[in-house]
N, C-alpha and C. Protein backbone atom coordinates (compact mmCIF):
# COMPACT_ATOMS: atom_id res chain seq x y z
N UNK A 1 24.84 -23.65 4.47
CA UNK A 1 25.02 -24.97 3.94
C UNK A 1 26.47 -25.16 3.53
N UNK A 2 26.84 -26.23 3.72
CA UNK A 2 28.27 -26.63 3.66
C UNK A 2 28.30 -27.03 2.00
N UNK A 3 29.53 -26.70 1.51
CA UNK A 3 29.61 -27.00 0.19
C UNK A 3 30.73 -27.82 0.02
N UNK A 4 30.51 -28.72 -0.96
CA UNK A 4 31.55 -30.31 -0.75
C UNK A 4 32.37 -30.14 -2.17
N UNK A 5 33.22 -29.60 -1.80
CA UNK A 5 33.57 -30.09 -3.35
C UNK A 5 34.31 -31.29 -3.59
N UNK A 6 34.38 -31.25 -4.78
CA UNK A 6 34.39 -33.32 -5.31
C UNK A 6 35.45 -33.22 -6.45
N UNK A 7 36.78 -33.12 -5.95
CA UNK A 7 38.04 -33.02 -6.99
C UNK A 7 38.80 -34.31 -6.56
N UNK A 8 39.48 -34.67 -7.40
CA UNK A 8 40.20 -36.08 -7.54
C UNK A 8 41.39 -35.58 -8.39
N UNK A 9 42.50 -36.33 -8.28
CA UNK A 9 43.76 -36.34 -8.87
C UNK A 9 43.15 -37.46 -10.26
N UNK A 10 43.54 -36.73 -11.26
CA UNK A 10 43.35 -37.05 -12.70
C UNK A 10 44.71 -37.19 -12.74
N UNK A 11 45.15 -38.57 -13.80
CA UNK A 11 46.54 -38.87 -14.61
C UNK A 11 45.99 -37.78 -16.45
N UNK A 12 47.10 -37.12 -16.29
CA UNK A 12 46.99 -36.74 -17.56
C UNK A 12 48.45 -36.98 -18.40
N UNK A 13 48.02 -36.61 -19.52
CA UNK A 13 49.12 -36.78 -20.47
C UNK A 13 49.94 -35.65 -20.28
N UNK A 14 51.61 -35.61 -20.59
CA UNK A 14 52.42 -34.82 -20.37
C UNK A 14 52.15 -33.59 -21.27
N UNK A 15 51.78 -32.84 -20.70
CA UNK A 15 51.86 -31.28 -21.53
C UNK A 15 52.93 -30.87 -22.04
N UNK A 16 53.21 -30.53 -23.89
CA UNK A 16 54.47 -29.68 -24.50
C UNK A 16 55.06 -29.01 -23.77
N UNK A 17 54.25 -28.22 -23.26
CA UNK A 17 55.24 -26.87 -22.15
C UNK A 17 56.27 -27.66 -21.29
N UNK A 18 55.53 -28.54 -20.43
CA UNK A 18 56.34 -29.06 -19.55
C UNK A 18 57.41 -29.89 -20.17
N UNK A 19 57.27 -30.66 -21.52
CA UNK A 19 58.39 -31.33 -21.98
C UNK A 19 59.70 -30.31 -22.42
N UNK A 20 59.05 -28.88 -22.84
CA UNK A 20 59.94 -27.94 -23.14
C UNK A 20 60.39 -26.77 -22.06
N UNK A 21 59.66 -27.35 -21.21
CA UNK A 21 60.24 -26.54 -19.59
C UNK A 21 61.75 -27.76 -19.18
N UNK A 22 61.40 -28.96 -19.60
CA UNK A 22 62.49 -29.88 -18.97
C UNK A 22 63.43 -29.73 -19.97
N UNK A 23 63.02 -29.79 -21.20
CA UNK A 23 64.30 -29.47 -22.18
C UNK A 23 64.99 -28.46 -21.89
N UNK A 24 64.50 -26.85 -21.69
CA UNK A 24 65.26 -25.93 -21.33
C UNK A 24 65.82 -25.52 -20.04
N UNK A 25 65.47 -26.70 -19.24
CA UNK A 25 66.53 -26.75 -18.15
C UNK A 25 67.68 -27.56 -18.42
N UNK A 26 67.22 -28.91 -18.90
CA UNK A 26 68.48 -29.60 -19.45
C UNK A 26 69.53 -28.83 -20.49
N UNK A 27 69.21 -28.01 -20.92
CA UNK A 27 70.07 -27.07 -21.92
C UNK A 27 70.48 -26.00 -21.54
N UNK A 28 70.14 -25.69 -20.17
CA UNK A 28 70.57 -24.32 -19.81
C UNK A 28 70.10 -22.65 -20.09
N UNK A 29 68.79 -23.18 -20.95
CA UNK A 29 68.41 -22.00 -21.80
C UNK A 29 68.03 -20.86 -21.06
N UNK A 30 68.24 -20.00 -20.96
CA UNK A 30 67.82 -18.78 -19.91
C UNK A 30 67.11 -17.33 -20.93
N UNK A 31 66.86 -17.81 -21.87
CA UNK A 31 66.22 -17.27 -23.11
C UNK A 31 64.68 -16.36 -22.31
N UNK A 32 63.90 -15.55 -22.70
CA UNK A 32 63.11 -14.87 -22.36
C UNK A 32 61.77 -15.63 -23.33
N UNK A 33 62.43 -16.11 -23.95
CA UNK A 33 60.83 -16.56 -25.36
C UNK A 33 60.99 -17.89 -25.25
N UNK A 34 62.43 -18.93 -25.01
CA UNK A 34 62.10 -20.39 -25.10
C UNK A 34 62.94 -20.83 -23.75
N UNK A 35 63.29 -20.24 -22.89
CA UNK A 35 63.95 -20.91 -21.93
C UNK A 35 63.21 -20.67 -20.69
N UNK A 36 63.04 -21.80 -19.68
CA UNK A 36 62.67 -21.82 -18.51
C UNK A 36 62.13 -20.38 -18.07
N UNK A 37 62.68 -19.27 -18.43
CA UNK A 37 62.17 -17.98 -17.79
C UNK A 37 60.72 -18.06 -18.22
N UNK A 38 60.90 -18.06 -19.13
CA UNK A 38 58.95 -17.97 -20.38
C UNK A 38 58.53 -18.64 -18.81
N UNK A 39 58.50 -19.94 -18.77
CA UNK A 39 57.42 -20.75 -17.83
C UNK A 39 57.34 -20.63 -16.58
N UNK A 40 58.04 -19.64 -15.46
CA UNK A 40 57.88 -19.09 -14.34
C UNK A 40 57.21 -17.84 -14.03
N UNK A 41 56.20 -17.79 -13.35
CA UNK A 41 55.70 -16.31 -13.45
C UNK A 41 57.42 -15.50 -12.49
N UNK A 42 56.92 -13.92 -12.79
CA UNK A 42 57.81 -13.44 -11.83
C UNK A 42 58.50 -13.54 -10.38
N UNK A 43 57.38 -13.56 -10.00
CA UNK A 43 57.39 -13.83 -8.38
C UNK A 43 57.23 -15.52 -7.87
N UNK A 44 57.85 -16.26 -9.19
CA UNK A 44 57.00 -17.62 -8.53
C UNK A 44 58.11 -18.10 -6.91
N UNK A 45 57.71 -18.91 -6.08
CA UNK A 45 58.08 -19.69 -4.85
C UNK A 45 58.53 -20.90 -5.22
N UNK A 46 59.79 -20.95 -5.00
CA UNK A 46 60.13 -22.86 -4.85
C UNK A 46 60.88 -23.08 -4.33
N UNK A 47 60.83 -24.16 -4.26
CA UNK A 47 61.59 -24.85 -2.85
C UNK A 47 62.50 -26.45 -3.26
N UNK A 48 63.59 -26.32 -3.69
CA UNK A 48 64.13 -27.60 -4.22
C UNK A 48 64.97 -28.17 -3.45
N UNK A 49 64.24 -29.43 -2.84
CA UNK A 49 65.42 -29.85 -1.36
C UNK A 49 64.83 -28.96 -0.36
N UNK A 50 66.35 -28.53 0.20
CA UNK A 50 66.24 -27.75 1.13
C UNK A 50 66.54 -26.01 1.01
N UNK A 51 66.23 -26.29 -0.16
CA UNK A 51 66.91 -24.72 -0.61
C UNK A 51 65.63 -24.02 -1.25
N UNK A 52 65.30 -23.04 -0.20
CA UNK A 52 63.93 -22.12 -1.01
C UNK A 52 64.11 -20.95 -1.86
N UNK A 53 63.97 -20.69 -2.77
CA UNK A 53 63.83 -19.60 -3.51
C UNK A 53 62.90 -18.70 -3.81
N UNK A 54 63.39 -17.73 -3.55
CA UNK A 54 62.14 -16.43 -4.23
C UNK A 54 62.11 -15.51 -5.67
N UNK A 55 61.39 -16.05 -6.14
CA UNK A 55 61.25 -14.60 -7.52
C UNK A 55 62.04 -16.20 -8.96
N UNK A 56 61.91 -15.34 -9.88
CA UNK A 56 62.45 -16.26 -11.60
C UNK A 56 63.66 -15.94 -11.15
N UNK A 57 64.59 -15.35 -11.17
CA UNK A 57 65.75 -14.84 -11.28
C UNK A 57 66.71 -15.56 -10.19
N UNK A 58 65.88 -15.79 -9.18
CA UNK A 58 67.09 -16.73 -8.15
C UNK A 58 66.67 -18.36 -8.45
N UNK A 59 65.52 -18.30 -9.03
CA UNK A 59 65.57 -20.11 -9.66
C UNK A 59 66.35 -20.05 -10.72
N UNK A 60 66.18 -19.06 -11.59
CA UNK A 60 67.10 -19.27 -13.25
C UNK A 60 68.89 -19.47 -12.72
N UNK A 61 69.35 -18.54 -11.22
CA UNK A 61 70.68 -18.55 -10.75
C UNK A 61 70.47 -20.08 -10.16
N UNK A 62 69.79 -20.64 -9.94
CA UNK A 62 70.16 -21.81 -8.76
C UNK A 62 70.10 -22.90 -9.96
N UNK A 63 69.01 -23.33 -10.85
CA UNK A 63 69.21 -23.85 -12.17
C UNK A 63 70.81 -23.95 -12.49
N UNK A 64 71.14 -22.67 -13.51
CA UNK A 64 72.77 -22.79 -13.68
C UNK A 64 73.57 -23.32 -12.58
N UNK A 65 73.68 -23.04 -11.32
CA UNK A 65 74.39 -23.51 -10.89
C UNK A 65 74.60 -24.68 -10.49
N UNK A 66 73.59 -25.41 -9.94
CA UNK A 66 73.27 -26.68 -9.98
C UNK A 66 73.71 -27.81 -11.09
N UNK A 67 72.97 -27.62 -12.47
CA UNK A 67 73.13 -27.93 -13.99
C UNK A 67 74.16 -27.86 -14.33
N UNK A 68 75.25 -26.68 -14.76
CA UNK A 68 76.39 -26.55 -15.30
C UNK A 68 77.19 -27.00 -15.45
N UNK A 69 77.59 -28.23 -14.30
CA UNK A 69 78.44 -29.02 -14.38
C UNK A 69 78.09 -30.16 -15.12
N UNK A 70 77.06 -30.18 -15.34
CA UNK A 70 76.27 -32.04 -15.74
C UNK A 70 75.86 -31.86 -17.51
N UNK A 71 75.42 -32.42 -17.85
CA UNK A 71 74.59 -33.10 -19.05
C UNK A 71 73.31 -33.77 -18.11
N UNK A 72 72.34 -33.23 -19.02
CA UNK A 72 71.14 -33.47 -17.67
C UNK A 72 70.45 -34.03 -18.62
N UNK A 73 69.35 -35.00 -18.79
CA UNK A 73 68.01 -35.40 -19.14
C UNK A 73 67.14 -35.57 -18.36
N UNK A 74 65.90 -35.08 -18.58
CA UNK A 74 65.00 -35.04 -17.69
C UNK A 74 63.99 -35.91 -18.29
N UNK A 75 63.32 -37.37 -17.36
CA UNK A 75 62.64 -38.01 -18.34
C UNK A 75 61.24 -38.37 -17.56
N UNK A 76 60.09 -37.68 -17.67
CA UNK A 76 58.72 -37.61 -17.21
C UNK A 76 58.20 -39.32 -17.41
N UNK A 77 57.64 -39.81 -15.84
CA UNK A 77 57.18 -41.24 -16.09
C UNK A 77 55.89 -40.98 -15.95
N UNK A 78 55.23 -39.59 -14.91
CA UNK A 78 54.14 -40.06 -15.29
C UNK A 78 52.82 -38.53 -14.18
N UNK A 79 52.18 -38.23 -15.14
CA UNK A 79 51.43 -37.04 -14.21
C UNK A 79 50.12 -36.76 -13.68
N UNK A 80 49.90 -36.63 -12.69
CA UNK A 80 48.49 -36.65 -12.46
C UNK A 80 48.02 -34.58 -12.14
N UNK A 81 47.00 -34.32 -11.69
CA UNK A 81 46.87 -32.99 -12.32
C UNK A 81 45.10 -33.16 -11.16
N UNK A 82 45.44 -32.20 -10.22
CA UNK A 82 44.19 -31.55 -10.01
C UNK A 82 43.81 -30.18 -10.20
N UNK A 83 42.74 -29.63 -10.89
CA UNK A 83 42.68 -27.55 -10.95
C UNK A 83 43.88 -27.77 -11.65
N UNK A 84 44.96 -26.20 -10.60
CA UNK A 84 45.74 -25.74 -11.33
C UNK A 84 46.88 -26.75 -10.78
N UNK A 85 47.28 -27.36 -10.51
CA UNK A 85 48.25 -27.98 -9.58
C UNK A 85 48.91 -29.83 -10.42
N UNK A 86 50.28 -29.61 -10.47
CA UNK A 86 50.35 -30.92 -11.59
C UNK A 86 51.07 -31.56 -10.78
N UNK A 87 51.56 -32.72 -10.37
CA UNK A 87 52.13 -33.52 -9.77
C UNK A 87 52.94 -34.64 -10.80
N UNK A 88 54.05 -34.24 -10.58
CA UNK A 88 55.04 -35.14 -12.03
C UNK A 88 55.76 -36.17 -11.66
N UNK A 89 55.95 -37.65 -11.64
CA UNK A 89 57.06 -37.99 -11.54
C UNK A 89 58.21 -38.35 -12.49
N UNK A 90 59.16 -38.08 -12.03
CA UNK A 90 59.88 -38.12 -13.45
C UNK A 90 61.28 -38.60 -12.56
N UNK A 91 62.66 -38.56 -13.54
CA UNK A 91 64.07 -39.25 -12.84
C UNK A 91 64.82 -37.96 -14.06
N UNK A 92 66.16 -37.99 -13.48
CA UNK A 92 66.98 -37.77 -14.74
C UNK A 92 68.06 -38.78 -14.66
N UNK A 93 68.95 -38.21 -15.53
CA UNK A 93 70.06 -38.75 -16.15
C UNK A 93 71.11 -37.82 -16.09
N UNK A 94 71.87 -37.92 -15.27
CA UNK A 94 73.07 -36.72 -14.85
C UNK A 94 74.56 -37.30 -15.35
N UNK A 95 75.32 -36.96 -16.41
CA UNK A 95 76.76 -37.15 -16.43
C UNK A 95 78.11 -35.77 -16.43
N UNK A 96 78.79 -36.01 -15.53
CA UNK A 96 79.54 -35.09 -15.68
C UNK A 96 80.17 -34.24 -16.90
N UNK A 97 80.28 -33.21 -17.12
CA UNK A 97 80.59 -32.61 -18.63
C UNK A 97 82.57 -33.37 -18.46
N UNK A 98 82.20 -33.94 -19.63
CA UNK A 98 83.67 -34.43 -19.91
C UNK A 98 83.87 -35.94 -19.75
N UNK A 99 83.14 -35.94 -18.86
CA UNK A 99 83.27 -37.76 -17.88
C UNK A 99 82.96 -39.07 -19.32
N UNK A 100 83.14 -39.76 -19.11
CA UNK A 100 82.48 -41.01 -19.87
C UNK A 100 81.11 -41.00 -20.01
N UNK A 101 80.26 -41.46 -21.43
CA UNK A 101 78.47 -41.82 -20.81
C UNK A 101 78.50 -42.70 -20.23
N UNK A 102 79.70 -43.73 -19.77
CA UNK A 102 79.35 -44.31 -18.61
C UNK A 102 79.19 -44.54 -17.28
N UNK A 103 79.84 -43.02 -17.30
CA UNK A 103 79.60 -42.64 -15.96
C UNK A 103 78.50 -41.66 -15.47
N UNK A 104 77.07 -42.08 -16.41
CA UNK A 104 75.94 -41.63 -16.22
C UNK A 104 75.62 -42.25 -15.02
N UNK A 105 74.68 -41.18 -14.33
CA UNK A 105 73.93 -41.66 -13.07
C UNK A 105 72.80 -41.37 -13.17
N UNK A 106 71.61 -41.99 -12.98
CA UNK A 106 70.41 -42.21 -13.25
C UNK A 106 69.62 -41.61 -11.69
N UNK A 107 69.09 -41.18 -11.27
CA UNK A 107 68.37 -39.97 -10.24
C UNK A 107 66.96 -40.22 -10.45
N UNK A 108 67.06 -40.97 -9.03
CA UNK A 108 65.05 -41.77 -9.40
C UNK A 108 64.62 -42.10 -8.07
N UNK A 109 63.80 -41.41 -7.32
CA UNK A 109 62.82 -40.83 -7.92
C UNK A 109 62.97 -39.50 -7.53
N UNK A 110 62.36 -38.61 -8.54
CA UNK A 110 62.24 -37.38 -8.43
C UNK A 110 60.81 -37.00 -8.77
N UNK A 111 59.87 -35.97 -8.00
CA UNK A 111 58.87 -35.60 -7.66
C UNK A 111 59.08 -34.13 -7.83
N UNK A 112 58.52 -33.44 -8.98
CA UNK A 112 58.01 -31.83 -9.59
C UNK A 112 56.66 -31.90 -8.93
N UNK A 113 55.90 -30.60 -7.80
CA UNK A 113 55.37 -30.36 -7.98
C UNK A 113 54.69 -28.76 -8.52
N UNK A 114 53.71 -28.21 -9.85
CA UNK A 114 53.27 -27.18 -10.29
C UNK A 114 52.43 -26.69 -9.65
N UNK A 115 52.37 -25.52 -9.44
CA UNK A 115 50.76 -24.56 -8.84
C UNK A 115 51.03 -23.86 -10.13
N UNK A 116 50.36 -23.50 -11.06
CA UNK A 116 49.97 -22.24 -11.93
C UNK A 116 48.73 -21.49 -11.64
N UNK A 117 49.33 -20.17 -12.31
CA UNK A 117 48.93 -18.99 -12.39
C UNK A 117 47.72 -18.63 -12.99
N UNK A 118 46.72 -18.09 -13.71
CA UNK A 118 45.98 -17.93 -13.79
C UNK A 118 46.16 -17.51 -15.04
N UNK A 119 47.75 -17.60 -15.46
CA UNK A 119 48.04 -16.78 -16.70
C UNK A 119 48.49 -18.61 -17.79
N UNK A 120 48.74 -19.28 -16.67
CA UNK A 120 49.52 -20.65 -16.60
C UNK A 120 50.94 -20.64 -16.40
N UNK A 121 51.16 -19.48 -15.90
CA UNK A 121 52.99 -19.83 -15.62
C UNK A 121 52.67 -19.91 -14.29
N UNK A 122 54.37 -21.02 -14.01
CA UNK A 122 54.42 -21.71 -13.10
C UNK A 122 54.69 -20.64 -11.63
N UNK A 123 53.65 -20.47 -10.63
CA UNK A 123 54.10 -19.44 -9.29
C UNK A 123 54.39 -20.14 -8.13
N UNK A 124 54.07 -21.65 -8.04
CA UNK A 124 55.14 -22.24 -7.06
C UNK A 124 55.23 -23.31 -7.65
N UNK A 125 56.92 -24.05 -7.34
CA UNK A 125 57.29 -25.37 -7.71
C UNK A 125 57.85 -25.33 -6.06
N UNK A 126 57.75 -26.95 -6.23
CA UNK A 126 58.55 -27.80 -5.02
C UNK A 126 58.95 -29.15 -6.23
N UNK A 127 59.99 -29.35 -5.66
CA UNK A 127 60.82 -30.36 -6.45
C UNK A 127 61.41 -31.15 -4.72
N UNK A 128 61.66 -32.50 -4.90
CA UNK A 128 61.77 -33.17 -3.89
C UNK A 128 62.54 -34.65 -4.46
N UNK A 129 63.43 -34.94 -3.72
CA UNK A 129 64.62 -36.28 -4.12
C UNK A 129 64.67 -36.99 -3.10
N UNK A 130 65.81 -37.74 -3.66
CA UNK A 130 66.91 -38.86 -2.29
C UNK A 130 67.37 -37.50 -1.50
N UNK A 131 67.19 -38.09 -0.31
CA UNK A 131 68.05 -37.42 0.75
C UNK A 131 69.16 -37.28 0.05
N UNK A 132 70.24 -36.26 0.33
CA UNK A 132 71.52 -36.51 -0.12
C UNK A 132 71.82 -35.85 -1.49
N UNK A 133 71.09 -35.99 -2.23
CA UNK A 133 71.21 -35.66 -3.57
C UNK A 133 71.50 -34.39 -3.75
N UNK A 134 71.02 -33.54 -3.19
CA UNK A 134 71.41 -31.73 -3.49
C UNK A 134 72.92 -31.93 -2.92
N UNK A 135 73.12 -31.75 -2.04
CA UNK A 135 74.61 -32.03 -1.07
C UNK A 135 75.55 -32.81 -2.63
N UNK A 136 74.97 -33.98 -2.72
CA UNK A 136 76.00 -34.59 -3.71
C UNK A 136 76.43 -34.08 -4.79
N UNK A 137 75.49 -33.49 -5.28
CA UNK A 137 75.81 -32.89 -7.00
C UNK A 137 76.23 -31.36 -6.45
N UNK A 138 76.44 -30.32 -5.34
CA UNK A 138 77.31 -29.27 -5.39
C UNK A 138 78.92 -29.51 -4.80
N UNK A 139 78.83 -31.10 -4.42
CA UNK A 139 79.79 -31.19 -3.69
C UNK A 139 81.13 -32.31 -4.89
N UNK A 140 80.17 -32.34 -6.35
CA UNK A 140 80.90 -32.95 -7.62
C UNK A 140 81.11 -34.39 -7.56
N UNK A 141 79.84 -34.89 -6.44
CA UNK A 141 80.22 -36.79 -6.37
C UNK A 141 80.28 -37.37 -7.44
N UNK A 142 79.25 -36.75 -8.82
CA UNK A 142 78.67 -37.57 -10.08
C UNK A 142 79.93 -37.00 -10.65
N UNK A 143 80.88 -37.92 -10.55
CA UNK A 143 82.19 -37.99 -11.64
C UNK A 143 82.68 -39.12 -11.76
């Protein structure tokens, strides 16, 4: 007998973790107890753009490098959530370190998606933008 299962994408409310997973990317935190590391399992998979990564340690390197130049806010509009799997949309707010706040640039839309672990840390993300956007911010357009 065939078994049907009957799951639907639920909107849920933004989970702390995740507001403090975006804070400690916007801050750079590479901390073991409050920074982005805490919320990746070891081995997690992601794929941001076009750039795939393997393991915490080459996301925590691609993070900094990416980030470092900017003042980042990360601002969640809105999440839906099937099982283990969260689907976020959210934008940031990117200004160059030094630049004017008026030469903030606003980065919309941006699409997080979570698979967790069984432990709840995160073992694959895909993150997905504007065409263009990875290319732009290593190449220092947002100035």
């Amino acid at each position: 007998m065939d078994q049907v299962i009957d799951k639907v994408w639920k909107t849920v409310p933004t989970p702390q973790w995740m507001l403090d997973l975006f804070t400690a990317i916007d801050a750079l935190d590479t901390s073991d107890k409050t920074g982005y590391q805490y919320y990746f399992a070891e081995d997690v998979d992601a794929a941001f753009g076009t750039t795939v990564l393997k393991g915490r340690e080459a996301v925590k390197n691609f993070l900094i490098q990416l980030d470092d130049p900017f003042v980042t806010k990360h601002l969640v509009t809105s999440i839906m959530q099937i099982d283990n799997c969260l689907t976020v949309l959210c934008s940031a707010d990117l200004t160059k370190k030094g630049a004017p706040a008026s030469s903030k640039l606003h980065v919309a839309p941006l699409v997080d998606i979570f698979w967790l672990d069984e432990k709840g840390k995160i073992n694959r993300w895909v993150v997905t933008f504007p065409k263009g956007l990875e290319k732009g911010a290593s190449a220092g357009v947002f100035s």
